[in-house]
PDB file of N, CA and C in Angstrom:
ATOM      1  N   UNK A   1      45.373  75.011   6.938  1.00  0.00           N
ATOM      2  CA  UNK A   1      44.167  74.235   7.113  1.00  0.00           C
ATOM      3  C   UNK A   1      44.374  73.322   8.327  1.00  0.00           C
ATOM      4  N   UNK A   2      43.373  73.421   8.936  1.00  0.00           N
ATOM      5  CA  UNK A   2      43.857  72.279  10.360  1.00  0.00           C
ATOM      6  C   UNK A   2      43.286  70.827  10.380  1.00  0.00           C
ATOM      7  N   UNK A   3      43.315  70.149  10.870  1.00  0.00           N
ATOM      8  CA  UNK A   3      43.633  68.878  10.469  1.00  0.00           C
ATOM      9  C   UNK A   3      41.738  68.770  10.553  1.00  0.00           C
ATOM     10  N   UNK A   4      41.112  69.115  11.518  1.00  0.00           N
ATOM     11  CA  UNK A   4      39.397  69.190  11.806  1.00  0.00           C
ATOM     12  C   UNK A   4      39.064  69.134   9.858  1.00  0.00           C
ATOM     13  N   UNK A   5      39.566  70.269   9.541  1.00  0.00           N
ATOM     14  CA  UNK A   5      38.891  70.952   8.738  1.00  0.00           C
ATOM     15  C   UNK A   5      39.409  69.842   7.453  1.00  0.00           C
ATOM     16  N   UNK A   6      40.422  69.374   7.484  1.00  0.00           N
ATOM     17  CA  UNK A   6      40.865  68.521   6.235  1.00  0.00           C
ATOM     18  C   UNK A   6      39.864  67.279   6.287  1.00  0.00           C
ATOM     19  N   UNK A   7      39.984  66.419   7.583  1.00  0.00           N
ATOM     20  CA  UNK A   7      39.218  65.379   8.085  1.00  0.00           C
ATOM     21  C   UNK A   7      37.919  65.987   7.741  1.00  0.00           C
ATOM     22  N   UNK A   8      37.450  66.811   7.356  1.00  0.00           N
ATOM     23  CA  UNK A   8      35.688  67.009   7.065  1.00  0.00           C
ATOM     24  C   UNK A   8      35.268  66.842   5.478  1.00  0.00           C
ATOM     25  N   UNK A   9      36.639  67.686   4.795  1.00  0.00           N
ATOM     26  CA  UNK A   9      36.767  67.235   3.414  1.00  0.00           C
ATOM     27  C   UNK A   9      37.103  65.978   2.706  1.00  0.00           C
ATOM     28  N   UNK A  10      37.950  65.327   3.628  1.00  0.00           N
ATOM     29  CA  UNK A  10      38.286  64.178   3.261  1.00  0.00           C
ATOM     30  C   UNK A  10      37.107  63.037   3.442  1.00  0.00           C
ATOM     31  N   UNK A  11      36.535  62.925   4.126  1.00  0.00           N
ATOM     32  CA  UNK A  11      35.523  62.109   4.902  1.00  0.00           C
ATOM     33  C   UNK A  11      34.042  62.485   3.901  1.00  0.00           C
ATOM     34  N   UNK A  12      33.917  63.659   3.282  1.00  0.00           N
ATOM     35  CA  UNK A  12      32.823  64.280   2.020  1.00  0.00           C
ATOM     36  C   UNK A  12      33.582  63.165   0.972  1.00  0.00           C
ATOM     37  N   UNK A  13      35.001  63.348   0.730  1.00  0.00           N
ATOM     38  CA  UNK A  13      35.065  62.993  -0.716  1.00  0.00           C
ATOM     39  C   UNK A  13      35.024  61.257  -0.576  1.00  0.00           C
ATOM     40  N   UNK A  14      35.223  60.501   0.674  1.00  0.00           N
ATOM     41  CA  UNK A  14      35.233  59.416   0.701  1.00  0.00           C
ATOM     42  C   UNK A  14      33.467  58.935   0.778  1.00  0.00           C
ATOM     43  N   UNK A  15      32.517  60.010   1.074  1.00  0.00           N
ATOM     44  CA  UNK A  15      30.668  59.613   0.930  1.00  0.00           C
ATOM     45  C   UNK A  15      30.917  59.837  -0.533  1.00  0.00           C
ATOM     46  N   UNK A  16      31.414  60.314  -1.345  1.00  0.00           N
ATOM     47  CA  UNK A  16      30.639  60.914  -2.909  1.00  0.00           C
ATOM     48  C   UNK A  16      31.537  59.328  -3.274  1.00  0.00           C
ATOM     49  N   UNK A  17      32.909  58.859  -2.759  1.00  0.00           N
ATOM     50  CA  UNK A  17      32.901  57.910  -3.889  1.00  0.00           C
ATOM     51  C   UNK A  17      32.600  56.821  -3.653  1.00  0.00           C
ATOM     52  N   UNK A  18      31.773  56.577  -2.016  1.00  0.00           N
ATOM     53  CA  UNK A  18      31.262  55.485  -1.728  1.00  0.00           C
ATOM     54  C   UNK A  18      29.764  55.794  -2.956  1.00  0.00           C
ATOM     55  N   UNK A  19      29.000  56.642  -2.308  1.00  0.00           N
ATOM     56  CA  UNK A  19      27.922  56.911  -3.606  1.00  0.00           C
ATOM     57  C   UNK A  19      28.292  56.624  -4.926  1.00  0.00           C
ATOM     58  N   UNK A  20      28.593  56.976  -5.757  1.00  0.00           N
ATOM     59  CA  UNK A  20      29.454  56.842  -7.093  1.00  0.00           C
ATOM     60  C   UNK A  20      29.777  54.852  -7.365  1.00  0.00           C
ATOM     61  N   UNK A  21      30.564  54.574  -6.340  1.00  0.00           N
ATOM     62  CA  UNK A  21      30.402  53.176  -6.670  1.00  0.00           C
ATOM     63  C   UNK A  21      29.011  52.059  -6.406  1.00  0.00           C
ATOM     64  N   UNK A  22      28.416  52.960  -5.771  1.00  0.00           N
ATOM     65  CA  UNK A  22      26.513  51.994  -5.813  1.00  0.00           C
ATOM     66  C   UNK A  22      26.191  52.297  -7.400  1.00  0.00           C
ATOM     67  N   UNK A  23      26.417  52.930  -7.716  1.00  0.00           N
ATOM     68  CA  UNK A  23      25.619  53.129  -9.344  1.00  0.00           C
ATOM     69  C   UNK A  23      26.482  51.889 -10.063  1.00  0.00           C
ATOM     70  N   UNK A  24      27.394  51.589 -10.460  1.00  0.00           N
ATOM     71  CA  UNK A  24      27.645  50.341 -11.222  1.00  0.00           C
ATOM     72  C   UNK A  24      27.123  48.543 -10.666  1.00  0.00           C
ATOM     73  N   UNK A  25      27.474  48.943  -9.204  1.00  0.00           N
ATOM     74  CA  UNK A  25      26.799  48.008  -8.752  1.00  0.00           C
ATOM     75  C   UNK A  25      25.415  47.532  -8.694  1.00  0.00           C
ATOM     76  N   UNK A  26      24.383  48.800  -8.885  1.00  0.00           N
ATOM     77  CA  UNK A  26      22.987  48.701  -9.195  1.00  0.00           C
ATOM     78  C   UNK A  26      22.541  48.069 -10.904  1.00  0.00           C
ATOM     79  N   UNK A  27      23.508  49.087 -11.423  1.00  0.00           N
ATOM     80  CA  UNK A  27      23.562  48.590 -12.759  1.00  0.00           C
ATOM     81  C   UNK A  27      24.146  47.107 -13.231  1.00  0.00           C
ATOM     82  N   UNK A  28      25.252  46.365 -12.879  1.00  0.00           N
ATOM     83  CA  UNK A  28      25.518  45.537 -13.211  1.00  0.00           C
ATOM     84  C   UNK A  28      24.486  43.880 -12.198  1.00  0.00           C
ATOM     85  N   UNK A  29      23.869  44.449 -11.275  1.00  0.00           N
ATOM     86  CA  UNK A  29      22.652  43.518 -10.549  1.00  0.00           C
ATOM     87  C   UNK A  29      21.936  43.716 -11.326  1.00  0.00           C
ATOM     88  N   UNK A  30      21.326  44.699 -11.811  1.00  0.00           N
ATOM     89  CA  UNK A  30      19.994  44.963 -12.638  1.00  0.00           C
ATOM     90  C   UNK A  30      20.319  43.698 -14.377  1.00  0.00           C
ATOM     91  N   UNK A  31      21.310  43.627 -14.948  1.00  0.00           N
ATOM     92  CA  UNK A  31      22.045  43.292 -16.058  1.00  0.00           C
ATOM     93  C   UNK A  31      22.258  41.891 -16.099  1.00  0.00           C
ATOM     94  N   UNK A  32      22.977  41.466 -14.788  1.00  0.00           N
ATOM     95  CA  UNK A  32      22.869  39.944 -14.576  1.00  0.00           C
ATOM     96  C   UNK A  32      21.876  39.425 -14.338  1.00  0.00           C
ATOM     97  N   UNK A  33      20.716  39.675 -13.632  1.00  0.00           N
ATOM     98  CA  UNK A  33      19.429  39.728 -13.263  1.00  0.00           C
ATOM     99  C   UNK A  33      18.496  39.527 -14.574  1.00  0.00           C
ATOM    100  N   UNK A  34      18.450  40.374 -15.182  1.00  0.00           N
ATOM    101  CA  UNK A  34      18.014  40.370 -16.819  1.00  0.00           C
ATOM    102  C   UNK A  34      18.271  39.339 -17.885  1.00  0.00           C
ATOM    103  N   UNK A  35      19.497  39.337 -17.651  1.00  0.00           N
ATOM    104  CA  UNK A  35      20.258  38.406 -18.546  1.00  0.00           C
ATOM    105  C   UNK A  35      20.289  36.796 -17.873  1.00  0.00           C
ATOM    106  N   UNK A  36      19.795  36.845 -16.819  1.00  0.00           N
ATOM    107  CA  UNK A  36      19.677  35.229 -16.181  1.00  0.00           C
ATOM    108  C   UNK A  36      18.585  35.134 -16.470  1.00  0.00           C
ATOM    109  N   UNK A  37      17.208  36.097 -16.921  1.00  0.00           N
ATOM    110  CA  UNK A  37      16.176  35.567 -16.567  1.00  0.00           C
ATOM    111  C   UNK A  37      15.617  34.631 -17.788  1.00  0.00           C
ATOM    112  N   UNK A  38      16.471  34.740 -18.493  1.00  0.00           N
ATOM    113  CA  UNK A  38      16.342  33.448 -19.754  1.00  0.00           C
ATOM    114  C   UNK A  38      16.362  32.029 -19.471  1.00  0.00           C
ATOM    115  N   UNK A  39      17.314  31.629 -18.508  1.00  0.00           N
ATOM    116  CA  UNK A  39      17.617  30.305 -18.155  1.00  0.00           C
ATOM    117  C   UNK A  39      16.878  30.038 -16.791  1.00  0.00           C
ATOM    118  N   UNK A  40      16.228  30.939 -16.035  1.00  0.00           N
ATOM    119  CA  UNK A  40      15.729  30.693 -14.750  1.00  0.00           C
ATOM    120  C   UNK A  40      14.723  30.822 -14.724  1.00  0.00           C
ATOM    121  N   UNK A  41      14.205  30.777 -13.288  1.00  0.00           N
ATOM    122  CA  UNK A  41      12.500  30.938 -12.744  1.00  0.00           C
ATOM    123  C   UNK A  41      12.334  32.676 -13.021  1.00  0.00           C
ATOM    124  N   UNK A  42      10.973  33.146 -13.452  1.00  0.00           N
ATOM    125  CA  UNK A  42      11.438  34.685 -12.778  1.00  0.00           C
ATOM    126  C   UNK A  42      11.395  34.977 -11.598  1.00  0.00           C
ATOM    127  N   UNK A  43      10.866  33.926 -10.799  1.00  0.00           N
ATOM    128  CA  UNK A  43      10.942  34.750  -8.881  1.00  0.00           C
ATOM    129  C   UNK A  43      12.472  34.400  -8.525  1.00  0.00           C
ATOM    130  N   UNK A  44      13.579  33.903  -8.890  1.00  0.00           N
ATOM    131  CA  UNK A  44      14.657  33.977  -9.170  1.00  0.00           C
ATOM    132  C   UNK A  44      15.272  35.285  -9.376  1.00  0.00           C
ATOM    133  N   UNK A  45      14.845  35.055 -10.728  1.00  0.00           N
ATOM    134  CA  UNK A  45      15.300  36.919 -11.128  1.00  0.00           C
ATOM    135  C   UNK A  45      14.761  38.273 -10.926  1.00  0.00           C
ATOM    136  N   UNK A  46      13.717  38.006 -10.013  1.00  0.00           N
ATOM    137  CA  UNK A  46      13.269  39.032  -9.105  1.00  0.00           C
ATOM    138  C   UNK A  46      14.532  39.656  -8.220  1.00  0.00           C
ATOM    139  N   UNK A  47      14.927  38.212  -7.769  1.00  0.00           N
ATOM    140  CA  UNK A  47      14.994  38.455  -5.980  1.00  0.00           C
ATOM    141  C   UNK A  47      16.619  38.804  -6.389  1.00  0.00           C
ATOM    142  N   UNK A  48      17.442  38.265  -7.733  1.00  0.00           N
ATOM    143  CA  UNK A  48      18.500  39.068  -8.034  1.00  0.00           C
ATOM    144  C   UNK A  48      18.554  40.196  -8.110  1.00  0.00           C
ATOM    145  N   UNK A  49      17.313  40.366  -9.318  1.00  0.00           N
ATOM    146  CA  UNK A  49      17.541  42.203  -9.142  1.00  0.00           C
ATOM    147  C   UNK A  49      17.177  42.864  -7.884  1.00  0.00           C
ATOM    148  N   UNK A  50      16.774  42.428  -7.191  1.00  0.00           N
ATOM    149  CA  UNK A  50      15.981  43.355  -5.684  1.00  0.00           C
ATOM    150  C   UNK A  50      16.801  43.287  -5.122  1.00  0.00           C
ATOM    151  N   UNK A  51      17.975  42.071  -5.011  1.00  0.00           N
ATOM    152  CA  UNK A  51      19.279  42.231  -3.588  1.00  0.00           C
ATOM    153  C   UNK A  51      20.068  42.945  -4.449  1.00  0.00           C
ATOM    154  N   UNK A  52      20.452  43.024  -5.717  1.00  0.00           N
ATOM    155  CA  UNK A  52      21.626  44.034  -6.201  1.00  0.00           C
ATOM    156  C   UNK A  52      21.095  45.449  -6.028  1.00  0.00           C
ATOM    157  N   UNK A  53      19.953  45.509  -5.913  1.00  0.00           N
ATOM    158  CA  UNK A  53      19.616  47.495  -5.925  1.00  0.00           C
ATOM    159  C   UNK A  53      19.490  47.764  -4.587  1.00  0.00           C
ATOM    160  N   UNK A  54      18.853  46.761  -3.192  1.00  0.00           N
ATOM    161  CA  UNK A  54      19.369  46.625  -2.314  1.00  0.00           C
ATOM    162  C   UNK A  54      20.522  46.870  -1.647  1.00  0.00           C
ATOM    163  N   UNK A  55      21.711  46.202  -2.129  1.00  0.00           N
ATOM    164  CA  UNK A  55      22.985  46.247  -1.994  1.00  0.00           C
ATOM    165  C   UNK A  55      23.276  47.965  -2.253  1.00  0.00           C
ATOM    166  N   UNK A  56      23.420  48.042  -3.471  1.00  0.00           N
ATOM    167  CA  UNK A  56      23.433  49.316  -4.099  1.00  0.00           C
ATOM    168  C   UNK A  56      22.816  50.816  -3.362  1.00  0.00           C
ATOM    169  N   UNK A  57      21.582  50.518  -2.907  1.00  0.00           N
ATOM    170  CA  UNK A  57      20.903  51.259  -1.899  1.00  0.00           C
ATOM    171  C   UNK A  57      21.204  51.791  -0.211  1.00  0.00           C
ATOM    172  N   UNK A  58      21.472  50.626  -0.663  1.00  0.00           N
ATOM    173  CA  UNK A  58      22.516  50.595   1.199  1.00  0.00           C
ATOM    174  C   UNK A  58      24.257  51.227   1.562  1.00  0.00           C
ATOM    175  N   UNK A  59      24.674  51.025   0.032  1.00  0.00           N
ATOM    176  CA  UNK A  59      26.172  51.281  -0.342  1.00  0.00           C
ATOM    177  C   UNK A  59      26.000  53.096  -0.785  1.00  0.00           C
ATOM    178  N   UNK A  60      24.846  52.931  -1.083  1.00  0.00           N
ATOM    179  CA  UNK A  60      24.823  54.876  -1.128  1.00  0.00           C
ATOM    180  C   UNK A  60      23.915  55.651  -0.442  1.00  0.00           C
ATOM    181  N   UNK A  61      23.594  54.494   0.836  1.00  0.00           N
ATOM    182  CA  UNK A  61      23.053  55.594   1.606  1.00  0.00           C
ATOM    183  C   UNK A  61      24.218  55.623   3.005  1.00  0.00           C
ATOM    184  N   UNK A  62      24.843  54.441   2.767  1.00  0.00           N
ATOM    185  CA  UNK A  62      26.165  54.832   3.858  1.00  0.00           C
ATOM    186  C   UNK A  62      27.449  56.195   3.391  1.00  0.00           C
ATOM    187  N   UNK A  63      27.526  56.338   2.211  1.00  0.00           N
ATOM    188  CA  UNK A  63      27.916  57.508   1.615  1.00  0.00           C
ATOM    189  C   UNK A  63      27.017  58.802   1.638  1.00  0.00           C
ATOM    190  N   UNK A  64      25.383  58.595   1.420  1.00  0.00           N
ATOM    191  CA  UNK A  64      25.136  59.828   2.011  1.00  0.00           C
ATOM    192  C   UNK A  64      25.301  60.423   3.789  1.00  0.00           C
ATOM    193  N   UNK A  65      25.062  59.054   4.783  1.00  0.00           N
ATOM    194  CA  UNK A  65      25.265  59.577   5.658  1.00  0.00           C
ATOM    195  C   UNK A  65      26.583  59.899   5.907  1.00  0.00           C
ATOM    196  N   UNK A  66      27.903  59.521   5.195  1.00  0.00           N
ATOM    197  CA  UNK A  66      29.238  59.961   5.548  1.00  0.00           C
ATOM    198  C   UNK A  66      29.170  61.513   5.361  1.00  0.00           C
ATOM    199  N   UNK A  67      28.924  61.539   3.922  1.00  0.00           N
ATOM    200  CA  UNK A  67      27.957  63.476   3.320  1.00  0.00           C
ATOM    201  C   UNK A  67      27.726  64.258   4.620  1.00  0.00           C
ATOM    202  N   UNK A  68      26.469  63.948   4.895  1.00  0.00           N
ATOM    203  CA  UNK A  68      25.902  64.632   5.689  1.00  0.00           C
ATOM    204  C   UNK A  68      25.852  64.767   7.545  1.00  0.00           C
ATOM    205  N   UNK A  69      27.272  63.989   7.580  1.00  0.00           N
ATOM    206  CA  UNK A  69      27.970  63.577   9.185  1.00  0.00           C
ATOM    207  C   UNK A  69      29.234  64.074   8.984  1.00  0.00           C
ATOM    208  N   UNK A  70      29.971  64.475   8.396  1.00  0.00           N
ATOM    209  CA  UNK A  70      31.236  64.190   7.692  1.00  0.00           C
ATOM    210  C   UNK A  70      32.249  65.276   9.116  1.00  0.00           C
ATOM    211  N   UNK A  71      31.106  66.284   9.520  1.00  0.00           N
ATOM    212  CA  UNK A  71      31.680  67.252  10.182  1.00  0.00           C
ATOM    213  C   UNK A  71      31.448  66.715  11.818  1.00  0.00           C
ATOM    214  N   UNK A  72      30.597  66.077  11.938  1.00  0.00           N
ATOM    215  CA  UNK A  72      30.316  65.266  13.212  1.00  0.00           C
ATOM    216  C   UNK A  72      31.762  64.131  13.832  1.00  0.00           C
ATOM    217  N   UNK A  73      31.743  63.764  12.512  1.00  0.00           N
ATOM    218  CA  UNK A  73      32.765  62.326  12.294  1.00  0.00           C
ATOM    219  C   UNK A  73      33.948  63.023  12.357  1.00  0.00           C
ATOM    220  N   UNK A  74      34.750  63.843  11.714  1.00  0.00           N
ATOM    221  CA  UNK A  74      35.598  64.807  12.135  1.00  0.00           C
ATOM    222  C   UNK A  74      35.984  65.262  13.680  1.00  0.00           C
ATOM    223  N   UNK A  75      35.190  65.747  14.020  1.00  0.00           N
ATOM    224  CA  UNK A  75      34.921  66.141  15.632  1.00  0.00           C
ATOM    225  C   UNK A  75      35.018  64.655  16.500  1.00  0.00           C
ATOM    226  N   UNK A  76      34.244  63.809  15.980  1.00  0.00           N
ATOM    227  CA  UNK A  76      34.869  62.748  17.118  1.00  0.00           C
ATOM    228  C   UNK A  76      36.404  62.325  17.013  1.00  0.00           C
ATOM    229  N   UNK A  77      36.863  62.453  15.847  1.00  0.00           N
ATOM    230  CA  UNK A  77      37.931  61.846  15.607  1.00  0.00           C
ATOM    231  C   UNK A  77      39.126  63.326  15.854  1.00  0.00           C
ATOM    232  N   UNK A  78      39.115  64.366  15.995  1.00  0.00           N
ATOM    233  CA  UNK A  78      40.123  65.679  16.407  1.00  0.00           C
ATOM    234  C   UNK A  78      39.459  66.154  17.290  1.00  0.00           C
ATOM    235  N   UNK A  79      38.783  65.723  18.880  1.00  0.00           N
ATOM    236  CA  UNK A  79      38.432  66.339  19.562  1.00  0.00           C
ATOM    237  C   UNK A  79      38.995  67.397  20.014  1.00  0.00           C
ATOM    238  N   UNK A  80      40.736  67.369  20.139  1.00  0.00           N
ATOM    239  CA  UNK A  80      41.172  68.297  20.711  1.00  0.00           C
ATOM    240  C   UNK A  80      41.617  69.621  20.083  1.00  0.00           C
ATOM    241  N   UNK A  81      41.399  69.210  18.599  1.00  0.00           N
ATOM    242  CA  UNK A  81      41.876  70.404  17.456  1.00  0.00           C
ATOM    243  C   UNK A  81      40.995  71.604  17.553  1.00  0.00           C
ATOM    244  N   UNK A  82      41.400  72.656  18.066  1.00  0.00           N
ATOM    245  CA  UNK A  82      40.672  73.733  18.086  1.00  0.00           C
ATOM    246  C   UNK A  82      40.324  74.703  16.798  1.00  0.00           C
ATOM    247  N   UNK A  83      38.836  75.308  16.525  1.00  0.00           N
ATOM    248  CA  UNK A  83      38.649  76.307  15.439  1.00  0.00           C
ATOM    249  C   UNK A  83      38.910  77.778  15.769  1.00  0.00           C
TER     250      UNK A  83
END
């Protein structure tokens, strides 16, 4: 396997577990968010839950674009490795 070709797999499995970790993070914003909104304003606990799924949103769409670049990102980084 040449190093291009490892760097393309490796760089996939590092988007799936950037993706993978937005889901707890969505979930545990959504939870604190909920669970504050007892003691707070609700435009408070709006704007919690909206920056944690936010956050979350942004944290798995930088994993999809790792996904779907992964072979691009490879190539910049082994320019000289031939297929």
């Amino acid at each position: 396997m040449k190093t291009k070709q490892l760097a393309n797999i490796l760089i996939k499995i590092l988007g799936l577990s950037v993706c993978i970790h937005a889901i707890p993070t969505c979930v545990s914003g959504i939870i604190v968010g909920l669970t504050a909104s007892v003691d707070t304003n609700p435009h408070i606990t709006f704007i919690r839950i909206f920056s944690a799924a936010a956050g979350a949103g942004i944290q798995a769409l930088v994993g999809i674009i790792f996904i779907a670049m992964s072979q691009m990102i490879a190539g910049w980084m082994f320019k000289s490795d031939d297929e």
